[in-house]
N, C-alpha and C. Protein backbone atom coordinates (compact mmCIF):
# COMPACT_ATOMS: atom_id res chain seq x y z
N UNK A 1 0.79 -1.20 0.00
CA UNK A 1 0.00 0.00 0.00
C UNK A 1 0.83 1.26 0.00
N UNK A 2 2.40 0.92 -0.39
CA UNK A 2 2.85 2.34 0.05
C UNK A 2 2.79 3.03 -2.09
N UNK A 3 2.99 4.36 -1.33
CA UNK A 3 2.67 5.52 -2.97
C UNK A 3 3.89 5.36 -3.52
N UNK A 4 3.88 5.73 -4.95
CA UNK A 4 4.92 5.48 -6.05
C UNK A 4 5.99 6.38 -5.24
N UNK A 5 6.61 5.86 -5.64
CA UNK A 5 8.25 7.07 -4.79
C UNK A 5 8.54 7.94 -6.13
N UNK A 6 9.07 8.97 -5.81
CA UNK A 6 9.29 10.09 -6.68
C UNK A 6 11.00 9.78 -6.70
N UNK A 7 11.65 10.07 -7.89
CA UNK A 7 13.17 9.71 -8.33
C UNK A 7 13.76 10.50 -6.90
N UNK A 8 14.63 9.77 -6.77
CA UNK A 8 15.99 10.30 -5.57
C UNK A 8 16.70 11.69 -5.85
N UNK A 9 16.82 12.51 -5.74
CA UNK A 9 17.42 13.47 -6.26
C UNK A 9 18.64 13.62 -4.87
N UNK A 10 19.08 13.63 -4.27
CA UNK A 10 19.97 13.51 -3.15
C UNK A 10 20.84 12.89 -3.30
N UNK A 11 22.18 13.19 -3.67
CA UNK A 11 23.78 12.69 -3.62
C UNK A 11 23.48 11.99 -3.24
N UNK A 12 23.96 11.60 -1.54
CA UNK A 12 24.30 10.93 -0.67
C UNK A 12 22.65 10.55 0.11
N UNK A 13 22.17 10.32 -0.77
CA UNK A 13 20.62 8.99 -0.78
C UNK A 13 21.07 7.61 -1.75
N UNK A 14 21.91 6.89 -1.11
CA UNK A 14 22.31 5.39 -1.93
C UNK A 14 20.89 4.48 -2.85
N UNK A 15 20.64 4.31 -4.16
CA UNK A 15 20.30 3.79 -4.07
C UNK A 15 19.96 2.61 -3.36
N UNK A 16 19.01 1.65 -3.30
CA UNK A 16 18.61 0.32 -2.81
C UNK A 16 18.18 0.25 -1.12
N UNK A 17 18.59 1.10 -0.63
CA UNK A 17 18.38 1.34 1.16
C UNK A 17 16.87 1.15 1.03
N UNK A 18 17.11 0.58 2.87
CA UNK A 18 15.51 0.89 2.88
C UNK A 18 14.83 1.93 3.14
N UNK A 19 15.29 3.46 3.13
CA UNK A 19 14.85 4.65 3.15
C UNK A 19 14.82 5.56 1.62
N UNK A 20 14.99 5.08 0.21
CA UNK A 20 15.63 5.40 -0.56
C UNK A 20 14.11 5.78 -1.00
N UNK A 21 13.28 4.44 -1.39
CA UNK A 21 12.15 5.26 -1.71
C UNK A 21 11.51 6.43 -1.08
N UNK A 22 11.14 6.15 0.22
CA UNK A 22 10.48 7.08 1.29
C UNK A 22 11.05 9.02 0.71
N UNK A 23 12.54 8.54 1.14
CA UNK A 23 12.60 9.66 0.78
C UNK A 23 12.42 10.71 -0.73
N UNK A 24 12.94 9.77 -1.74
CA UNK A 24 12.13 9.91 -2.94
C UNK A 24 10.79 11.05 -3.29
N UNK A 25 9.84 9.90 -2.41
CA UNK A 25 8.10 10.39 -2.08
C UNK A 25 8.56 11.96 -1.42
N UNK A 26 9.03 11.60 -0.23
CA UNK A 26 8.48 12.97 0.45
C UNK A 26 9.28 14.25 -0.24
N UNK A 27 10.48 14.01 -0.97
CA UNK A 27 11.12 15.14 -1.57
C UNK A 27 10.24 16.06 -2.91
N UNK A 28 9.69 14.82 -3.43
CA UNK A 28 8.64 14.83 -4.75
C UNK A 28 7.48 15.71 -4.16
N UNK A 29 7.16 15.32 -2.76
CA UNK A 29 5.55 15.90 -2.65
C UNK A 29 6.20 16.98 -1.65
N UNK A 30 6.96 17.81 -1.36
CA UNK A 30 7.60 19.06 -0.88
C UNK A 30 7.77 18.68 0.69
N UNK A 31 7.99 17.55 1.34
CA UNK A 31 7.67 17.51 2.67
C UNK A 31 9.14 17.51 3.01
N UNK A 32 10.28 17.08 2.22
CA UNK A 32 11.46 17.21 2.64
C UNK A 32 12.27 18.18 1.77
N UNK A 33 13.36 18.67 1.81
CA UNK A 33 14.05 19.69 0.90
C UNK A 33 15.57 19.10 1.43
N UNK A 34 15.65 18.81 2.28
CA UNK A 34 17.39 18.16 2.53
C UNK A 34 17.94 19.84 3.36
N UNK A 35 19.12 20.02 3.25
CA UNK A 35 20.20 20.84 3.72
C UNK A 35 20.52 21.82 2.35
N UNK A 36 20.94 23.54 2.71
CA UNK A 36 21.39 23.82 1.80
C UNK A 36 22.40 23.55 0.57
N UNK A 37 23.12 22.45 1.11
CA UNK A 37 24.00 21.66 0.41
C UNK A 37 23.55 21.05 -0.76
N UNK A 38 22.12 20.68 -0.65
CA UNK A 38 22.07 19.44 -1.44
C UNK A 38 21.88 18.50 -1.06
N UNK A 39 21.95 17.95 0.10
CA UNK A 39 22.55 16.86 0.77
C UNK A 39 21.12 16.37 1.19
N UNK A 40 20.96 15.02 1.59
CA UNK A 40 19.58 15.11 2.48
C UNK A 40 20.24 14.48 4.17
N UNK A 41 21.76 13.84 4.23
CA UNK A 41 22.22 13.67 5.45
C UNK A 41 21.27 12.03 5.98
N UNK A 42 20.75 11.18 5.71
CA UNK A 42 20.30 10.09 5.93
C UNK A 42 20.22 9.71 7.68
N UNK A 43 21.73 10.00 7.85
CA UNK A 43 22.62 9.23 8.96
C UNK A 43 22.39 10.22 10.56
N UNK A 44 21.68 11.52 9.81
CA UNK A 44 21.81 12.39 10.44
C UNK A 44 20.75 11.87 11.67
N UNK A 45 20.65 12.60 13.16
CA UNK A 45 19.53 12.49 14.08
C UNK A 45 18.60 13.76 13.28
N UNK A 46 17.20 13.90 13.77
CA UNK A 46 16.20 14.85 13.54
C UNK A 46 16.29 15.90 15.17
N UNK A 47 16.07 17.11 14.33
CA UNK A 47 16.07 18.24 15.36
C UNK A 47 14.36 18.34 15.63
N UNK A 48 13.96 19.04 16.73
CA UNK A 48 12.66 19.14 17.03
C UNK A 48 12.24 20.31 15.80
N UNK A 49 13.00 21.09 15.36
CA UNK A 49 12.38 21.81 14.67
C UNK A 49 12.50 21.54 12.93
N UNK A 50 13.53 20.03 12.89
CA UNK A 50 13.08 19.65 11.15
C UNK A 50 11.60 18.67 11.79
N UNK A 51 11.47 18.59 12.16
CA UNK A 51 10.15 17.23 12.79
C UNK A 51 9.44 17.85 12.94
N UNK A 52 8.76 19.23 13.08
CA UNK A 52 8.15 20.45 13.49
C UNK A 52 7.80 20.49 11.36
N UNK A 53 8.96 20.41 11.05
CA UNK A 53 8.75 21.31 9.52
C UNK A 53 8.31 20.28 8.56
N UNK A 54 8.78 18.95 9.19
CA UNK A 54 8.10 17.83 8.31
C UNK A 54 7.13 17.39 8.55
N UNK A 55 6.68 17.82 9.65
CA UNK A 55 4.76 17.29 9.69
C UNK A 55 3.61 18.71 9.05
N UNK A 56 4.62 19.84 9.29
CA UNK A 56 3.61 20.93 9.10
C UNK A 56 3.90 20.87 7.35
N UNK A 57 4.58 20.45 6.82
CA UNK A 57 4.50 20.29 4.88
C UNK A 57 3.77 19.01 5.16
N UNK A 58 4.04 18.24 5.89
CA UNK A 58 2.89 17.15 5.32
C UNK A 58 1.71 17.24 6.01
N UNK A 59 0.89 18.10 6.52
CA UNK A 59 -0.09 18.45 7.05
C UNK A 59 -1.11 19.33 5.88
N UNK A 60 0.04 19.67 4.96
CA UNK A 60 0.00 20.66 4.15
C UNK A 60 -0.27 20.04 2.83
N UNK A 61 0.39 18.83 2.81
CA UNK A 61 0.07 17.83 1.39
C UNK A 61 -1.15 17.18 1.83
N UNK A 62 -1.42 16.70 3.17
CA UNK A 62 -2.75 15.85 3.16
C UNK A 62 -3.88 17.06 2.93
N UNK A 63 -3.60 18.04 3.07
CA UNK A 63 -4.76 19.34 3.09
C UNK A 63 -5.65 19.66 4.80
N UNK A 64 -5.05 18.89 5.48
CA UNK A 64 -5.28 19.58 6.93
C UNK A 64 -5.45 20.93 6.98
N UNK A 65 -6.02 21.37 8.05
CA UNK A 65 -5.91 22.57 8.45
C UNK A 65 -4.90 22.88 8.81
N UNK A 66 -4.26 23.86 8.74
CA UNK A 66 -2.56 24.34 9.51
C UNK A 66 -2.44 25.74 9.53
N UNK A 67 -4.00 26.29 10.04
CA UNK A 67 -4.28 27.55 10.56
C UNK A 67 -3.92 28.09 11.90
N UNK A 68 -3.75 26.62 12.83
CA UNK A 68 -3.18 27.24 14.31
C UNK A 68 -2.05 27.82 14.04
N UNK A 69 -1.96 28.54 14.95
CA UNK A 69 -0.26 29.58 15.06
C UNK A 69 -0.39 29.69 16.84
N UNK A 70 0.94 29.71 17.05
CA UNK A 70 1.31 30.74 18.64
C UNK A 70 2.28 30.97 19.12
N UNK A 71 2.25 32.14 19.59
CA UNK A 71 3.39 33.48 19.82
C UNK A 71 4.44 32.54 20.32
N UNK A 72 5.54 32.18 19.95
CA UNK A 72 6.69 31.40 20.25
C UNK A 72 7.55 32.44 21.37
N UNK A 73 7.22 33.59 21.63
CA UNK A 73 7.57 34.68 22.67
C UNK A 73 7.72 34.22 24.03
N UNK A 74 6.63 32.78 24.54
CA UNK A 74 6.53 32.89 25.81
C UNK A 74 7.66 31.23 25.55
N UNK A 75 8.16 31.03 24.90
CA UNK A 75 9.67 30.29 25.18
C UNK A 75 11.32 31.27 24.99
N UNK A 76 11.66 31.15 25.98
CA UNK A 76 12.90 32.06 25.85
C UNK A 76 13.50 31.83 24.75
N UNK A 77 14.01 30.73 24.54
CA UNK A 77 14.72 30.59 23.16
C UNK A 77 13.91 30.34 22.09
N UNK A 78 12.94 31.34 21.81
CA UNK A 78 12.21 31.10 20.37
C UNK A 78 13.18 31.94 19.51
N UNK A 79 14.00 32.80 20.06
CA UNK A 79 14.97 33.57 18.80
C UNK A 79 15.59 32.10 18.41
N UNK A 80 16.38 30.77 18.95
CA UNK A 80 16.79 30.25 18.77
C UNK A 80 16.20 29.12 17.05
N UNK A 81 15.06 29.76 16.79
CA UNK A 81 14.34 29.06 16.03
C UNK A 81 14.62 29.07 14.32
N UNK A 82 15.31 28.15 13.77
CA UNK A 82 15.62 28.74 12.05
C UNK A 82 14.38 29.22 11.65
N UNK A 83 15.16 30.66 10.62
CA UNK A 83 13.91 31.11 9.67
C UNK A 83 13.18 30.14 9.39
N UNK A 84 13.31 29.34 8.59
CA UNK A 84 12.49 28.32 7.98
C UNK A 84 11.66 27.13 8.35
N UNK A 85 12.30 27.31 9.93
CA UNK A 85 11.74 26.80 11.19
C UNK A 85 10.63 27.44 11.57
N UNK A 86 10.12 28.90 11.60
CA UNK A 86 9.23 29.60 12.44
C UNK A 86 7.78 29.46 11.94
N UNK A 87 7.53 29.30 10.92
CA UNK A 87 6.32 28.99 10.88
C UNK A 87 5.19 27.66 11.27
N UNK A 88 6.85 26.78 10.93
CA UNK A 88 6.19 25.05 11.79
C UNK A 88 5.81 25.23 12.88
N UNK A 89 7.17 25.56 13.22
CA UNK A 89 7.13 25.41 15.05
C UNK A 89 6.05 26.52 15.75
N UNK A 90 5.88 27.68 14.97
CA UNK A 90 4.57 28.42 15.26
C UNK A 90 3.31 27.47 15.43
N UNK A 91 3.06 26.62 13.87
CA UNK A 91 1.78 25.61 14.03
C UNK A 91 1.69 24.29 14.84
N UNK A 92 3.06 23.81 15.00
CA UNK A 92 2.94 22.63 16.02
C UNK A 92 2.96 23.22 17.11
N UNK A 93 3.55 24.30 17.83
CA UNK A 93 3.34 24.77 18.97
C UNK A 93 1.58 24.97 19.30
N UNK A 94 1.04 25.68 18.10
CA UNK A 94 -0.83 26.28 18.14
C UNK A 94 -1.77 24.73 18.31
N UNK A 95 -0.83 23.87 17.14
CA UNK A 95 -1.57 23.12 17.37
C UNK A 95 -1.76 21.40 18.75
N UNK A 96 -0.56 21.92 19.98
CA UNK A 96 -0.34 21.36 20.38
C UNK A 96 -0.03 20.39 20.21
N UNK A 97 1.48 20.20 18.96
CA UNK A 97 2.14 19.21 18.93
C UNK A 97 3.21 19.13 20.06
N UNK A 98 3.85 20.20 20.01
CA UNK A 98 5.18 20.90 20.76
C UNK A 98 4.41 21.83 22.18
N UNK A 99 5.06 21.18 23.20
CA UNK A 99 4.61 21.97 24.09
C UNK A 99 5.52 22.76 24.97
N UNK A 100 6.52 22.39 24.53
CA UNK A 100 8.24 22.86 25.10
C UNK A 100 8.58 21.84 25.86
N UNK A 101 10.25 21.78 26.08
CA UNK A 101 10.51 20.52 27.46
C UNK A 101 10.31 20.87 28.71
N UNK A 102 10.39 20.31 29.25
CA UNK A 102 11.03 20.21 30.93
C UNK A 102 11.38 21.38 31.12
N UNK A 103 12.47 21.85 30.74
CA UNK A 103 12.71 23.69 31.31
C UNK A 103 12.04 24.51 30.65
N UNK A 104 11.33 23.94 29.70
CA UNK A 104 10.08 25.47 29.74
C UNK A 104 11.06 25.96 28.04
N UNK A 105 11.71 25.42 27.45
CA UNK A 105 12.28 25.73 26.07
C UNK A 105 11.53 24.48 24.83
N UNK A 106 12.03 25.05 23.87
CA UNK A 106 11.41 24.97 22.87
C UNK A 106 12.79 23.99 22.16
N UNK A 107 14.14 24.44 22.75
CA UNK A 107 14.96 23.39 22.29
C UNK A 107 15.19 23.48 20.23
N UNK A 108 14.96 24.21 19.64
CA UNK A 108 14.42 24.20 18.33
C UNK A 108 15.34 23.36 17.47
N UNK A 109 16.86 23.41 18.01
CA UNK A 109 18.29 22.51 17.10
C UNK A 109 18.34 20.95 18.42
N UNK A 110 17.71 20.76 19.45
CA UNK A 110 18.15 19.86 19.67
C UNK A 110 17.15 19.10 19.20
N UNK A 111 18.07 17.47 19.75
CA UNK A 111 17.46 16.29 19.58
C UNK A 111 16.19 15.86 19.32
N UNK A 112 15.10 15.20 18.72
CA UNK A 112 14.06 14.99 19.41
C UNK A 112 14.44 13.36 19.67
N UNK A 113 14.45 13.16 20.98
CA UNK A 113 14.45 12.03 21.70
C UNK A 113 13.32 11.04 20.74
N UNK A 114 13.59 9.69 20.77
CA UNK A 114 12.26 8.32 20.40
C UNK A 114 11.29 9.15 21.31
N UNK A 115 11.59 9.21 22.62
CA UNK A 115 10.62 9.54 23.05
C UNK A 115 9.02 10.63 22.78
N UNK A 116 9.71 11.67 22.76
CA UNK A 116 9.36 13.01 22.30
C UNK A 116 8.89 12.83 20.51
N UNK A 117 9.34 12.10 19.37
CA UNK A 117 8.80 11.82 18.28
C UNK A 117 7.74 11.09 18.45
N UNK A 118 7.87 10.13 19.42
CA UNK A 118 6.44 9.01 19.50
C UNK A 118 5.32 9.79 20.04
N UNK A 119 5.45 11.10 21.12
CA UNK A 119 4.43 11.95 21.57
C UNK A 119 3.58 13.01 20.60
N UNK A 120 4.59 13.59 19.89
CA UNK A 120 4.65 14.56 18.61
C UNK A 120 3.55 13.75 17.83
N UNK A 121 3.96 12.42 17.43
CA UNK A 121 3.24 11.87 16.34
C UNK A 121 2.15 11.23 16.64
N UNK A 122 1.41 11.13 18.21
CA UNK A 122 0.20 10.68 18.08
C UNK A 122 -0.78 11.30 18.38
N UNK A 123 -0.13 12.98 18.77
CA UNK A 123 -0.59 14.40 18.95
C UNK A 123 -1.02 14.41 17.40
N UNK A 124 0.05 14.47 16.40
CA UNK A 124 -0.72 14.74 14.98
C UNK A 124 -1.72 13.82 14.57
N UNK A 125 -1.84 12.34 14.87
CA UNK A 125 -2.71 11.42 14.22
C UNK A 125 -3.95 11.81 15.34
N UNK A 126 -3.53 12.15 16.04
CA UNK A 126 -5.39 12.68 16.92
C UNK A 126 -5.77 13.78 16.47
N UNK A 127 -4.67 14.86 16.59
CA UNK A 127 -5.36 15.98 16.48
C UNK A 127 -5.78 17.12 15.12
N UNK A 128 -5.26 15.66 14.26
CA UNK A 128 -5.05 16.13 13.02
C UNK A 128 -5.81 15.20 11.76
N UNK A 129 -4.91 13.93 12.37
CA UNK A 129 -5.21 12.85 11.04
C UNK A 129 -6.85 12.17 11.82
N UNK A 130 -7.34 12.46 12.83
CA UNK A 130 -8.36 11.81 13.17
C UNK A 130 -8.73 10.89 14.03
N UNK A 131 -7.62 10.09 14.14
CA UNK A 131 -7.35 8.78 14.96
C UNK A 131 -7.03 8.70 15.83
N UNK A 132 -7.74 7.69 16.74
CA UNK A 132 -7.30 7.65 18.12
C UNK A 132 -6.38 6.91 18.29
């Protein structure tokens, strides 16, 4: 059941992996763009705020709503947030994907822990995709 994959365009995306198609798809349907390099980095960990930017483009391909927004002001380090970061993390913040960590930050370049992705993502399939 999975969708046709869109050609690899990414150097350092090896053919034959088992991420080769996936990424393919999501580059094709705008949900990924890689690094200014070119690069898409495979090997790399995910920051809370590319995981922020890849659900709010694919929130955006399923045709969801992705009208919530909120003032990223009341986390100290929202300056910390990439340009290209601020509008996700604006809508996963509105839409209570992101609620900040433990100290009350938004964290925007660090980690997102297994943990913290598995919370993120069943925040979007409820509060978004429908499902409980």
């Amino acid at each position: 059941g999975s969708p046709a994959a869109g050609a690899n365009t990414f150097p350092d995306v090896a053919p034959g992996q088992y991420y080769t198609d996936a990424v393919g798809w999501a580059a094709a349907n705008g949900i990924v763009s890689g690094y200014s390099t070119g690069d898409f980095r495979p090997g790399d960990g995910i920051t809370r705020e590319q995981l922020a930017a890849i659900l709010y483009r694919y929130a955006q391909y399923k045709g969801y709503n992705i009208s919530a927004s909120a003032d990223l002001g009341r986390f100290p380090d929202a300056g910390n947030v990439s340009k290209y970061a601020v509008g996700p993390m604006q809508w996963a913040a509105g839409q209570g994907l992101v609620s900040g960590t433990s100290r009350g930050t938004l964290d925007p370049a660090g980690g997102a822990s297994r943990a913290q992705a598995a919370a993120i993502l069943m925040r979007f399939c409820q509060s978004l995709a429908g499902m409980q």
